[in-house]
Protein backbone atom coordinates (compact mmCIF):
# COMPACT_ATOMS: atom_id res chain seq x y z
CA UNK A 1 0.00 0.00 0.00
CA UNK A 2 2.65 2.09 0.61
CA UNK A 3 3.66 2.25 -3.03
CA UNK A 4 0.10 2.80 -4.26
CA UNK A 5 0.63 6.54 -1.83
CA UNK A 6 3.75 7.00 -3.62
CA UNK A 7 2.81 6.78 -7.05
CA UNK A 8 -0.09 9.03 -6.16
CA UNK A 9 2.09 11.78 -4.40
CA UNK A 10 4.38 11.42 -7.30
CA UNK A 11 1.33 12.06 -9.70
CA UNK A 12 -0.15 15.11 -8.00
CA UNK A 13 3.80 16.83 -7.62
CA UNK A 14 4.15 16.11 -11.32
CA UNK A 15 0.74 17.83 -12.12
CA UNK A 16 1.57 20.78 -9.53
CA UNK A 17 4.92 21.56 -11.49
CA UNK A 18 3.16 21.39 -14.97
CA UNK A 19 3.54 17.66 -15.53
CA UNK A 20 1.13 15.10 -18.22
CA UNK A 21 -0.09 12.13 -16.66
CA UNK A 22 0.59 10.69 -20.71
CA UNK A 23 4.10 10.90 -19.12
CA UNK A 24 3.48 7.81 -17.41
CA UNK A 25 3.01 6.37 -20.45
CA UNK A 26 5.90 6.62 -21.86
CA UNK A 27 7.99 4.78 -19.37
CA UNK A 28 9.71 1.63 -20.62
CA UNK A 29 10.04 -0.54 -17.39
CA UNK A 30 11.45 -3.76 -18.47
CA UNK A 31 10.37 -6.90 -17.00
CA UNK A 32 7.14 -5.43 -15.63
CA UNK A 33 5.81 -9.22 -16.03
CA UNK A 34 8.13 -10.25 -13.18
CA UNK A 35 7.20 -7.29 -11.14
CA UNK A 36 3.63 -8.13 -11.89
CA UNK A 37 3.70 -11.75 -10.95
CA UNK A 38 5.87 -10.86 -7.65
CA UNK A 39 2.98 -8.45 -6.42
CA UNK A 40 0.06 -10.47 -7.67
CA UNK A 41 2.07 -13.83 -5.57
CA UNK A 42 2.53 -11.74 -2.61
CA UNK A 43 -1.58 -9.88 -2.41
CA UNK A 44 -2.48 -13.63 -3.22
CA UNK A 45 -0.79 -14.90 0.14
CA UNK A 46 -2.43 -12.80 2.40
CA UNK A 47 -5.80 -13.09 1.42
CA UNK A 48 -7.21 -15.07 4.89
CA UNK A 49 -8.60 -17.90 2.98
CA UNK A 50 -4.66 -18.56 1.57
CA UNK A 51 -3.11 -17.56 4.45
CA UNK A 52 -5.09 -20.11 6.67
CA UNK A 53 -3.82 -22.65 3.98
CA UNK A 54 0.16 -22.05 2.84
CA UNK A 55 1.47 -22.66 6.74
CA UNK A 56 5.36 -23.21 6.60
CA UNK A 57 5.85 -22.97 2.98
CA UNK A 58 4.39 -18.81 3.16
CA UNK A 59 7.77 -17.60 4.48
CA UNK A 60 9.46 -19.11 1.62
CA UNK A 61 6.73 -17.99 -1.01
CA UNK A 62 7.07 -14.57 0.47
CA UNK A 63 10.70 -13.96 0.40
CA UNK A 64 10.70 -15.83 -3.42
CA UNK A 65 7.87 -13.02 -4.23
CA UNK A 66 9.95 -10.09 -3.31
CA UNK A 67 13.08 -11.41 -4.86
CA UNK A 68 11.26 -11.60 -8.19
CA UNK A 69 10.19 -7.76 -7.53
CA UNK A 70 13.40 -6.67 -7.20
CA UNK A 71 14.74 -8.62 -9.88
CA UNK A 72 12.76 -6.43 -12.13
CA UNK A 73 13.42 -3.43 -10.31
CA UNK A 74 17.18 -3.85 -10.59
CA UNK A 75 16.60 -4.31 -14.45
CA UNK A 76 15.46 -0.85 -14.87
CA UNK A 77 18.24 0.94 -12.81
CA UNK A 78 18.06 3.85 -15.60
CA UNK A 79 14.89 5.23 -14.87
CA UNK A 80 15.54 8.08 -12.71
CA UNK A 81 14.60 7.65 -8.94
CA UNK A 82 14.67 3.29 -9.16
CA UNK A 83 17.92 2.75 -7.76
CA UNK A 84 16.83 4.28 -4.38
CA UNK A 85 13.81 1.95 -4.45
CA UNK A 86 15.99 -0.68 -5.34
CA UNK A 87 17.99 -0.19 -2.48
CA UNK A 88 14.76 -0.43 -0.22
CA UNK A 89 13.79 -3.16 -1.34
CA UNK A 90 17.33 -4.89 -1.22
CA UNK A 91 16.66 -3.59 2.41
CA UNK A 92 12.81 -4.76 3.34
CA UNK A 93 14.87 -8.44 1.07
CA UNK A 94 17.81 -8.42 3.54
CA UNK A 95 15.36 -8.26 6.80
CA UNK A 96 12.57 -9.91 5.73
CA UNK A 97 15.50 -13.05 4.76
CA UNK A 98 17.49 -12.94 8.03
CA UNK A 99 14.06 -13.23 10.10
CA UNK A 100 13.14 -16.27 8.50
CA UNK A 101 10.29 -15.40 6.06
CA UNK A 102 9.01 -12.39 8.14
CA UNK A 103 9.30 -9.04 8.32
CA UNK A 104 9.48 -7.90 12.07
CA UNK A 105 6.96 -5.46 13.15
CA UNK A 106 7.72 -3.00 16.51
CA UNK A 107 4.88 -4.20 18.98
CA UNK A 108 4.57 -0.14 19.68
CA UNK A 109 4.24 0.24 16.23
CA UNK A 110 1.44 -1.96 15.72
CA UNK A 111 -0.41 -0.68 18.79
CA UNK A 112 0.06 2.53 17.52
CA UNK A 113 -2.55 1.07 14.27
CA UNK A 114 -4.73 -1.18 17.31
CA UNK A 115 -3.16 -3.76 15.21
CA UNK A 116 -1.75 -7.51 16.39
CA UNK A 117 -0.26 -10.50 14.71
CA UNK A 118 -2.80 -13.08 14.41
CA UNK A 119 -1.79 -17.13 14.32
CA UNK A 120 -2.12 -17.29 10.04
CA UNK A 121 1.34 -16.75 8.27
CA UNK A 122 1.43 -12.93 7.75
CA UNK A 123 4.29 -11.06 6.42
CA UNK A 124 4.42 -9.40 9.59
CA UNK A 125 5.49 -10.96 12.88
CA UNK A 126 6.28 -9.70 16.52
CA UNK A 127 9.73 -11.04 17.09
CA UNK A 128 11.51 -10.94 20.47
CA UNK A 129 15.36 -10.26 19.18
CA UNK A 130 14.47 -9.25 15.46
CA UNK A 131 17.92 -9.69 13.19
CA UNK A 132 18.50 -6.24 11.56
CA UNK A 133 15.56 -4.26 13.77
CA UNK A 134 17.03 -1.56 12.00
CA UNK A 135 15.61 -2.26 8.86
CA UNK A 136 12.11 -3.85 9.72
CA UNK A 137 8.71 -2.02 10.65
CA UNK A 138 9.59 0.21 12.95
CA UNK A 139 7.19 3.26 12.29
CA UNK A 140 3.44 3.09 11.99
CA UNK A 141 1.29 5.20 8.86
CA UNK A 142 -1.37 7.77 10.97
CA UNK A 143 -3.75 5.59 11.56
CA UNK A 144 -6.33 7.55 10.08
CA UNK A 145 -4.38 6.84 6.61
CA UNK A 146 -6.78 4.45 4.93
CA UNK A 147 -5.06 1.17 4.71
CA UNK A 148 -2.56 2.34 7.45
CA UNK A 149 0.46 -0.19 8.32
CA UNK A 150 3.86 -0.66 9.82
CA UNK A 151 6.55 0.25 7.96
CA UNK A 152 10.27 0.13 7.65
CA UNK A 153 13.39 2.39 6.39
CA UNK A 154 13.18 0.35 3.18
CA UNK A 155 9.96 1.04 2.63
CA UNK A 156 10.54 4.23 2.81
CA UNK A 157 13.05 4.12 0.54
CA UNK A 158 10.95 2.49 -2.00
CA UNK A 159 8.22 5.26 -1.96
CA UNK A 160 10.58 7.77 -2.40
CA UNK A 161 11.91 6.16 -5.15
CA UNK A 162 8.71 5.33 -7.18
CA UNK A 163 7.26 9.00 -6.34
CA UNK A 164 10.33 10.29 -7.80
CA UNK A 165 9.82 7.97 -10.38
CA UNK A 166 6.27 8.96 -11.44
CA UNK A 167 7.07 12.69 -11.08
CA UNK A 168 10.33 12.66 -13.26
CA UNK A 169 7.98 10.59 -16.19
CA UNK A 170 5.38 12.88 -15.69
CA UNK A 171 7.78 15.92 -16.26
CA UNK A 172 9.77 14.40 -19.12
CA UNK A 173 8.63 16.14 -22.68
CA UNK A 174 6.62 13.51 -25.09
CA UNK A 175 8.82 11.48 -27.02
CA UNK A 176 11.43 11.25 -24.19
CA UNK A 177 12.45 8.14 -23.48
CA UNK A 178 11.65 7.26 -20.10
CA UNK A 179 15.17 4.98 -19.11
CA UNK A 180 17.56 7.64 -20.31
CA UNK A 181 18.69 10.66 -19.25
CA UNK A 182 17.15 13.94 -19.88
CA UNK A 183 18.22 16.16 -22.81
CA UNK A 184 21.22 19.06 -22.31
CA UNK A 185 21.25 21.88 -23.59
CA UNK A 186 24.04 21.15 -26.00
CA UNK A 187 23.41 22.03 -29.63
CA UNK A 188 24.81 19.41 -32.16
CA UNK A 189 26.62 20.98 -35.77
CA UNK A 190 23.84 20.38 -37.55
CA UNK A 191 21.86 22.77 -35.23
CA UNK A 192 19.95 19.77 -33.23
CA UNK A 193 19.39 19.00 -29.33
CA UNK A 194 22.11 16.63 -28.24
CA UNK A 195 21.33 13.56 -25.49
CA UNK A 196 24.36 14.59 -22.79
């Protein structure tokens, strides 16, 4: 959820500074397949009538699922803003690896939402000596957020990253391609714009 507020920050900055929603278009992002299966996988898993079901094997499914996402992210490091969200997700990766299939969630956190673990595999779990606390869910959304949740520096991260993202296609001029760099403002011999 917390990407879904990103991309929509993202939009309405890019419309505030004079940007086209046709921008968004335009980007190329390659692999979007694996980026689509990884995300479609991972809402699949915690629906409760899944969840009840997958037991063990959802900690394995889950960490599989966000290594596909970031495969795909990593495979469109030109587009301006997705290294930063590729290093939160090598982040929310890294933690959600070294705690076994989980990503720990602060108990203060998730009292902040009036939100608890239940017994189903979640992605979320209240660990007593989390491995790299620093990089799990650590910070609650205000809870009047709809769709409020824990989150982590990663995540973080990762919405930066994709706002950025959406803004900078947004603001590109049509027929720019969306993994390479803007234009300069050198002019060739023949009197043309020159890529920099």
């Amino acid at each position: 959820m917390f990407a879904l507020y990103a991309v929509l920050v993202g939009a309405l900055l890019g419309l505030a500074t004079g940007g086209r929603l046709s921008g968004l278009s335009e980007l190329r992002f390659r692999w979007a397949g694996l980026a689509l299966a990884g995300l479609i996988v991972q809402l699949l898993l915690f629906l409760p009538p899944i969840t009840e079901r997958v037991g063990a094997a959802g900690a394995a499914i889950y960490v599989g699922s966000s290594g596909l996402v970031l495969v795909a992210v990593l495979a469109n490091l030109a587009i301006p803003g997705l290294k930063l969200a590729a290093v939160g997700a090598s982040s929310n990766l890294a933690a959600i690896a070294a705690n076994g299939g989980y990503m720990p969630a602060s108990p203060d956190a998730l009292a902040a939402l009036g939100k608890e673990v239940g017994a189903a595999y979640s992605n979320s779990a209240v660990v007593p000596e989390p491995v790299l606390v620093g990089l799990t869910d650590i910070w609650a959304m205000p809870p009047w957020l709809p769709f409020a949740n824990v989150f982590s520096i990663g995540d973080l991260l990762l919405a930066v990253g994709i706002g950025y993202a959406t803004w900078d296609a947004m603001r590109r001029r049509p027929g720019a391609s969306g993994n390479l760099p803007p234009m300069s403002h050198t002019v060739g011999t023949d009197g043309s714009w020159q890529r920099g």
